[in-house]
N, C-alpha and C. Protein backbone atom coordinates (compact mmCIF):
# COMPACT_ATOMS: atom_id res chain seq x y z
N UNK A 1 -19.92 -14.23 9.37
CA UNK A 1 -20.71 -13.80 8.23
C UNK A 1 -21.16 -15.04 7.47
N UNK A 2 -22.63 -15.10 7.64
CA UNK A 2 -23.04 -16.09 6.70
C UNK A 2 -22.46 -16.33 4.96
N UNK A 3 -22.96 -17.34 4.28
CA UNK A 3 -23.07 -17.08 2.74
C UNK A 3 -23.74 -16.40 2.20
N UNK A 4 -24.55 -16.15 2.44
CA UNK A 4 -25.80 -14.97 2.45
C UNK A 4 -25.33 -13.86 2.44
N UNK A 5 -24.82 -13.17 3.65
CA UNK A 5 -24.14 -12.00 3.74
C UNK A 5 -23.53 -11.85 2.72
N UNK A 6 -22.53 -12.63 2.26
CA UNK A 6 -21.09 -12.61 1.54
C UNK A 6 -21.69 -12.08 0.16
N UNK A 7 -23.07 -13.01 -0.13
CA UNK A 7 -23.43 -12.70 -1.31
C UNK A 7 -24.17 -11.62 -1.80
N UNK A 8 -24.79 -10.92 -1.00
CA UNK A 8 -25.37 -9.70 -0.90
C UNK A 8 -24.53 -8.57 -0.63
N UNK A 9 -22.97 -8.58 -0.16
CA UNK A 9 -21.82 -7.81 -0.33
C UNK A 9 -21.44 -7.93 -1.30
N UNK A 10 -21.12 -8.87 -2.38
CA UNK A 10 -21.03 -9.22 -3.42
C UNK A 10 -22.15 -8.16 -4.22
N UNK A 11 -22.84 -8.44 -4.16
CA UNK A 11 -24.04 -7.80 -4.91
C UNK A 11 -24.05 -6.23 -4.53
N UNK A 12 -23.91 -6.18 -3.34
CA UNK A 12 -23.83 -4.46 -3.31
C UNK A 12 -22.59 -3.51 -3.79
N UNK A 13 -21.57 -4.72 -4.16
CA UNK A 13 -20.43 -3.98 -5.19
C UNK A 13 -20.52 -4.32 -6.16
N UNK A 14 -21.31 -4.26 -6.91
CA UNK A 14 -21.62 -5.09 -8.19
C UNK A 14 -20.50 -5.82 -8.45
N UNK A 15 -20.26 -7.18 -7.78
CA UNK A 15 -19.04 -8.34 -7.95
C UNK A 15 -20.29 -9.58 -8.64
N UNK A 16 -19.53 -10.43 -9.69
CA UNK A 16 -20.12 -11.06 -10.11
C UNK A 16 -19.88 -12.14 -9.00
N UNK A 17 -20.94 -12.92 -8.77
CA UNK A 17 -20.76 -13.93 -7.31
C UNK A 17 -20.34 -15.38 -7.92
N UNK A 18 -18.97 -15.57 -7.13
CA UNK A 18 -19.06 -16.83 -7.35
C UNK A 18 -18.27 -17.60 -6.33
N UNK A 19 -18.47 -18.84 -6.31
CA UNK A 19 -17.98 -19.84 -5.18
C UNK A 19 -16.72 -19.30 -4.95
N UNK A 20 -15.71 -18.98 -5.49
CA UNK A 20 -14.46 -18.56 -5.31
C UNK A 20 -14.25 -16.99 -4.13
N UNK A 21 -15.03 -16.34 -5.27
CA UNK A 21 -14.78 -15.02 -4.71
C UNK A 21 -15.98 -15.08 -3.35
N UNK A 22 -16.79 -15.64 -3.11
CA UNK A 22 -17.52 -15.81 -1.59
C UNK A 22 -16.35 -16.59 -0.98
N UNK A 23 -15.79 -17.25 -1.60
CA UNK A 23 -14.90 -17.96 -0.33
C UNK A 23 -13.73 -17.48 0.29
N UNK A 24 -13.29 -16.41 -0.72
CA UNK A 24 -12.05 -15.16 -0.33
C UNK A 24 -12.80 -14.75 0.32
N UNK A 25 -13.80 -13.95 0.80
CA UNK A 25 -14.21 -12.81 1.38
C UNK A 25 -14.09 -13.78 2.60
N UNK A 26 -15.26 -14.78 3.03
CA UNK A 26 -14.79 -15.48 3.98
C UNK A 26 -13.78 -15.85 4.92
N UNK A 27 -12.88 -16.22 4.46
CA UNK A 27 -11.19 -16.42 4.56
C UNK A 27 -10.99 -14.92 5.63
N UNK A 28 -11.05 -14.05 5.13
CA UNK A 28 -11.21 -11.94 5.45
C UNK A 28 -11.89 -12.13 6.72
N UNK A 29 -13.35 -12.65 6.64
CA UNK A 29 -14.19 -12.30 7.70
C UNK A 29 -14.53 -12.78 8.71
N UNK A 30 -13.74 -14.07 8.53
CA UNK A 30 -13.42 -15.11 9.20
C UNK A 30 -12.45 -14.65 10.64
N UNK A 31 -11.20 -14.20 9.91
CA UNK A 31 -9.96 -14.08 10.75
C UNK A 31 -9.09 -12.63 10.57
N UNK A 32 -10.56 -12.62 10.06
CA UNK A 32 -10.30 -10.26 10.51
C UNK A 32 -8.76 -10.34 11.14
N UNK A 33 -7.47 -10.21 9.76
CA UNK A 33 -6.12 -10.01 10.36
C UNK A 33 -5.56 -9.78 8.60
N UNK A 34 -4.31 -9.39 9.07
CA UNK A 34 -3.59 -9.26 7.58
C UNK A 34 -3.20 -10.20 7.19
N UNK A 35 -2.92 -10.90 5.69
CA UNK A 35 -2.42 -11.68 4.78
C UNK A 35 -1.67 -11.64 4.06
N UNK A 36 -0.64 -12.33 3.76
CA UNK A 36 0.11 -12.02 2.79
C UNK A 36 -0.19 -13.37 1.98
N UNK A 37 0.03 -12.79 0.21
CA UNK A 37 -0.24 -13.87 -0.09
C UNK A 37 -0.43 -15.44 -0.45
N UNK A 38 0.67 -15.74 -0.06
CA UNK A 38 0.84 -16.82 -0.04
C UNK A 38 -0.17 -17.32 1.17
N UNK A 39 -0.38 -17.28 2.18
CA UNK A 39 -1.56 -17.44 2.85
C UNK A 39 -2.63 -17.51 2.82
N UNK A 40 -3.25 -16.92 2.05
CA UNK A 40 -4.50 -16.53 1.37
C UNK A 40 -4.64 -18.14 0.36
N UNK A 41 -3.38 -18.49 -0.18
CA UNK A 41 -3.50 -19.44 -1.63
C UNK A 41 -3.89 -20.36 -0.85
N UNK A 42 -2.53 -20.39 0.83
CA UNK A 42 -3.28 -21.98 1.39
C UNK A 42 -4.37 -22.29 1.74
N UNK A 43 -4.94 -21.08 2.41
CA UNK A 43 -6.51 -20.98 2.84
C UNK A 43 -7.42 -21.42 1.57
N UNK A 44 -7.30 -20.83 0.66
CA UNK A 44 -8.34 -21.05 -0.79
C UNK A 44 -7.97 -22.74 -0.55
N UNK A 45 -6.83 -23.05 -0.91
CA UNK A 45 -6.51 -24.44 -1.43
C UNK A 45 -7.16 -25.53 -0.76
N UNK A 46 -7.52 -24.92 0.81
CA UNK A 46 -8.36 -26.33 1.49
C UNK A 46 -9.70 -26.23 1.10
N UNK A 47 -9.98 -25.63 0.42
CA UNK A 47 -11.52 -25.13 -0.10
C UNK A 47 -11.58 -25.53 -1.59
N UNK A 48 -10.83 -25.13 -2.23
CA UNK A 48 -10.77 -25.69 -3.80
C UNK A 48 -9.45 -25.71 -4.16
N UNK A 49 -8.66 -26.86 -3.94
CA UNK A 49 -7.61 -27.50 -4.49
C UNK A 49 -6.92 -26.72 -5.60
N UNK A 50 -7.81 -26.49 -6.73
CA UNK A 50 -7.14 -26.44 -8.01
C UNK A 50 -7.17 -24.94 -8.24
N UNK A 51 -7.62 -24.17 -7.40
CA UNK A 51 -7.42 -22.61 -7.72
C UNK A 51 -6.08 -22.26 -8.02
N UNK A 52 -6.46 -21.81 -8.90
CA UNK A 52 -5.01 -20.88 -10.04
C UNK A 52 -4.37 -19.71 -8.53
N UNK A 53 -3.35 -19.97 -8.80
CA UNK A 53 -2.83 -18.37 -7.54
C UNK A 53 -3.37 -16.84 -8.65
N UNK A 54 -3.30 -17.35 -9.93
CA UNK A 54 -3.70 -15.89 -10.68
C UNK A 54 -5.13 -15.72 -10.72
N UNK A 55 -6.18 -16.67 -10.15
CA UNK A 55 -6.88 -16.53 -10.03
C UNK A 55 -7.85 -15.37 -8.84
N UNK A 56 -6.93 -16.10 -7.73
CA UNK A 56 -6.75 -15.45 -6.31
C UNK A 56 -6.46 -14.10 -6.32
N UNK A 57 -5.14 -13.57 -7.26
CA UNK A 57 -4.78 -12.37 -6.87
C UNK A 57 -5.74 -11.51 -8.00
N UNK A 58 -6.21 -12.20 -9.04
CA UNK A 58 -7.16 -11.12 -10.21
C UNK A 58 -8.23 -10.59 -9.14
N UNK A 59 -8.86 -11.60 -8.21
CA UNK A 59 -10.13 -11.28 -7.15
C UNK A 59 -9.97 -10.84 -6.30
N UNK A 60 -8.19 -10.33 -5.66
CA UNK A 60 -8.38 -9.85 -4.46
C UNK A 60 -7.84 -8.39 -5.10
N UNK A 61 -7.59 -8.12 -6.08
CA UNK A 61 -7.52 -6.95 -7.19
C UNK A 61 -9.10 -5.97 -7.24
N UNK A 62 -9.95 -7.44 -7.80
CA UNK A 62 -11.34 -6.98 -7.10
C UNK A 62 -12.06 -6.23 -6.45
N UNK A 63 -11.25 -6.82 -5.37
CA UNK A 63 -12.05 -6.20 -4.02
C UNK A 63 -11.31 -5.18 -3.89
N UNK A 64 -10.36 -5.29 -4.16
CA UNK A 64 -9.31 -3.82 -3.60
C UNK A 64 -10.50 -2.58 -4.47
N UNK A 65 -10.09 -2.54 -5.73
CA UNK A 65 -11.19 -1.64 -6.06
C UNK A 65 -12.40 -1.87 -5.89
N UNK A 66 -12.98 -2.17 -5.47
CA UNK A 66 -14.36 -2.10 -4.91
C UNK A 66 -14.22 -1.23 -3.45
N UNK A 67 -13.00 -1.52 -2.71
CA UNK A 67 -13.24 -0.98 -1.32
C UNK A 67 -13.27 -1.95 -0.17
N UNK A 68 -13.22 -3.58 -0.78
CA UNK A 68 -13.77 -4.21 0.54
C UNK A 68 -12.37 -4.69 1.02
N UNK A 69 -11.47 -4.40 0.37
CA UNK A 69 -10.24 -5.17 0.78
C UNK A 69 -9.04 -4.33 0.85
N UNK A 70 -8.50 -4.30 1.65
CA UNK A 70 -7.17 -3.18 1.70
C UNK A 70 -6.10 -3.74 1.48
N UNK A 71 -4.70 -3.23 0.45
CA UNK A 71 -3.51 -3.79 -0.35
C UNK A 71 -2.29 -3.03 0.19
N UNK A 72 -1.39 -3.54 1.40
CA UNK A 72 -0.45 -2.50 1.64
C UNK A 72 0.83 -3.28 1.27
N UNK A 73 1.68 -2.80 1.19
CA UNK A 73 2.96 -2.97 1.01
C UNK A 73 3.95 -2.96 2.32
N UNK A 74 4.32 -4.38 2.56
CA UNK A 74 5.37 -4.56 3.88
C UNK A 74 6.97 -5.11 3.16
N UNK A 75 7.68 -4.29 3.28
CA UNK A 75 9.12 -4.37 2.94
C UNK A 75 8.90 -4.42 1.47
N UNK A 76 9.43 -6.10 0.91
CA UNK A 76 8.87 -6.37 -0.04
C UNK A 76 7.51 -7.17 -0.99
N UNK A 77 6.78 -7.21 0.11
CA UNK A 77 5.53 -8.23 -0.13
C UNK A 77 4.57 -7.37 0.15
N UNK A 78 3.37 -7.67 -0.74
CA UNK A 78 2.33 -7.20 -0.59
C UNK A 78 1.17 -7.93 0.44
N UNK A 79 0.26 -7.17 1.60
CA UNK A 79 -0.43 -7.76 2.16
C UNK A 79 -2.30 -7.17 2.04
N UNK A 80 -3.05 -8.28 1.95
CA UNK A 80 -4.47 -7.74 1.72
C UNK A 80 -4.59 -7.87 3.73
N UNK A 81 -6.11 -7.17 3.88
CA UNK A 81 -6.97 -7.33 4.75
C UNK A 81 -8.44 -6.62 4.45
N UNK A 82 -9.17 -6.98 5.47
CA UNK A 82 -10.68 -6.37 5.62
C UNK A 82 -10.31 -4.39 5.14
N UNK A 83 -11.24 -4.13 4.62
CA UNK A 83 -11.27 -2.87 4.75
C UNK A 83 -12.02 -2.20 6.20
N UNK A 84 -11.50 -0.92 6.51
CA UNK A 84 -12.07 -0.51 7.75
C UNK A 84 -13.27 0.26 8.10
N UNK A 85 -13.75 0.16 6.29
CA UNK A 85 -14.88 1.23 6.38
C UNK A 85 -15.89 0.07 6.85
N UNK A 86 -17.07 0.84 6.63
CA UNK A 86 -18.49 -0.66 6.83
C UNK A 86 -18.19 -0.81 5.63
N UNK A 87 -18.74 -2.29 5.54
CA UNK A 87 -18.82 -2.64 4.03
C UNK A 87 -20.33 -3.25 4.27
N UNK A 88 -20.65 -3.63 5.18
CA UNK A 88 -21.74 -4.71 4.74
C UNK A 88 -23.06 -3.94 4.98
């Protein structure tokens, strides 16, 4: 998925677009698999260093309500992935 794409998914959930939250979705569409979070932080972190982890989880909160991102619960940790509907 281009940047393009990302940002026009963005736009079709009314998400305010920004370098961050295009680069989560990425991360998703990239490697279509589940995450837990701490994974997700390292992925962001080679992309922008200084991202807050509360930053990360307010946006993948985001997407959860929006639909583009699915939030399950394994034992005790929570894991995101792609949602299975279409999104794009």
């Amino acid at each position: 998925m281009t940047i393009i794409e990302i940002i026009e998914l963005l736009k079709k959930h009314r998400l305010k677009q920004t370098e961050k939250r295009a680069g989560l979705l990425k991360i998703f569409r990239e490697n279509e698999r589940e995450f837990q979070l701490h994974e997700i932080v390292i992925e962001m972190r080679k992309t922008f260093p200084c991202v807050a982890q509360q930053t990360i989880v307010t946006n993948l909160e985001s997407f959860v309500d929006a639909g583009l991102i699915v939030k399950n619960k394994v034992e005790n940790e929570f894991t995101f992935s792609m949602s299975n509907h279409k999104v794009s």
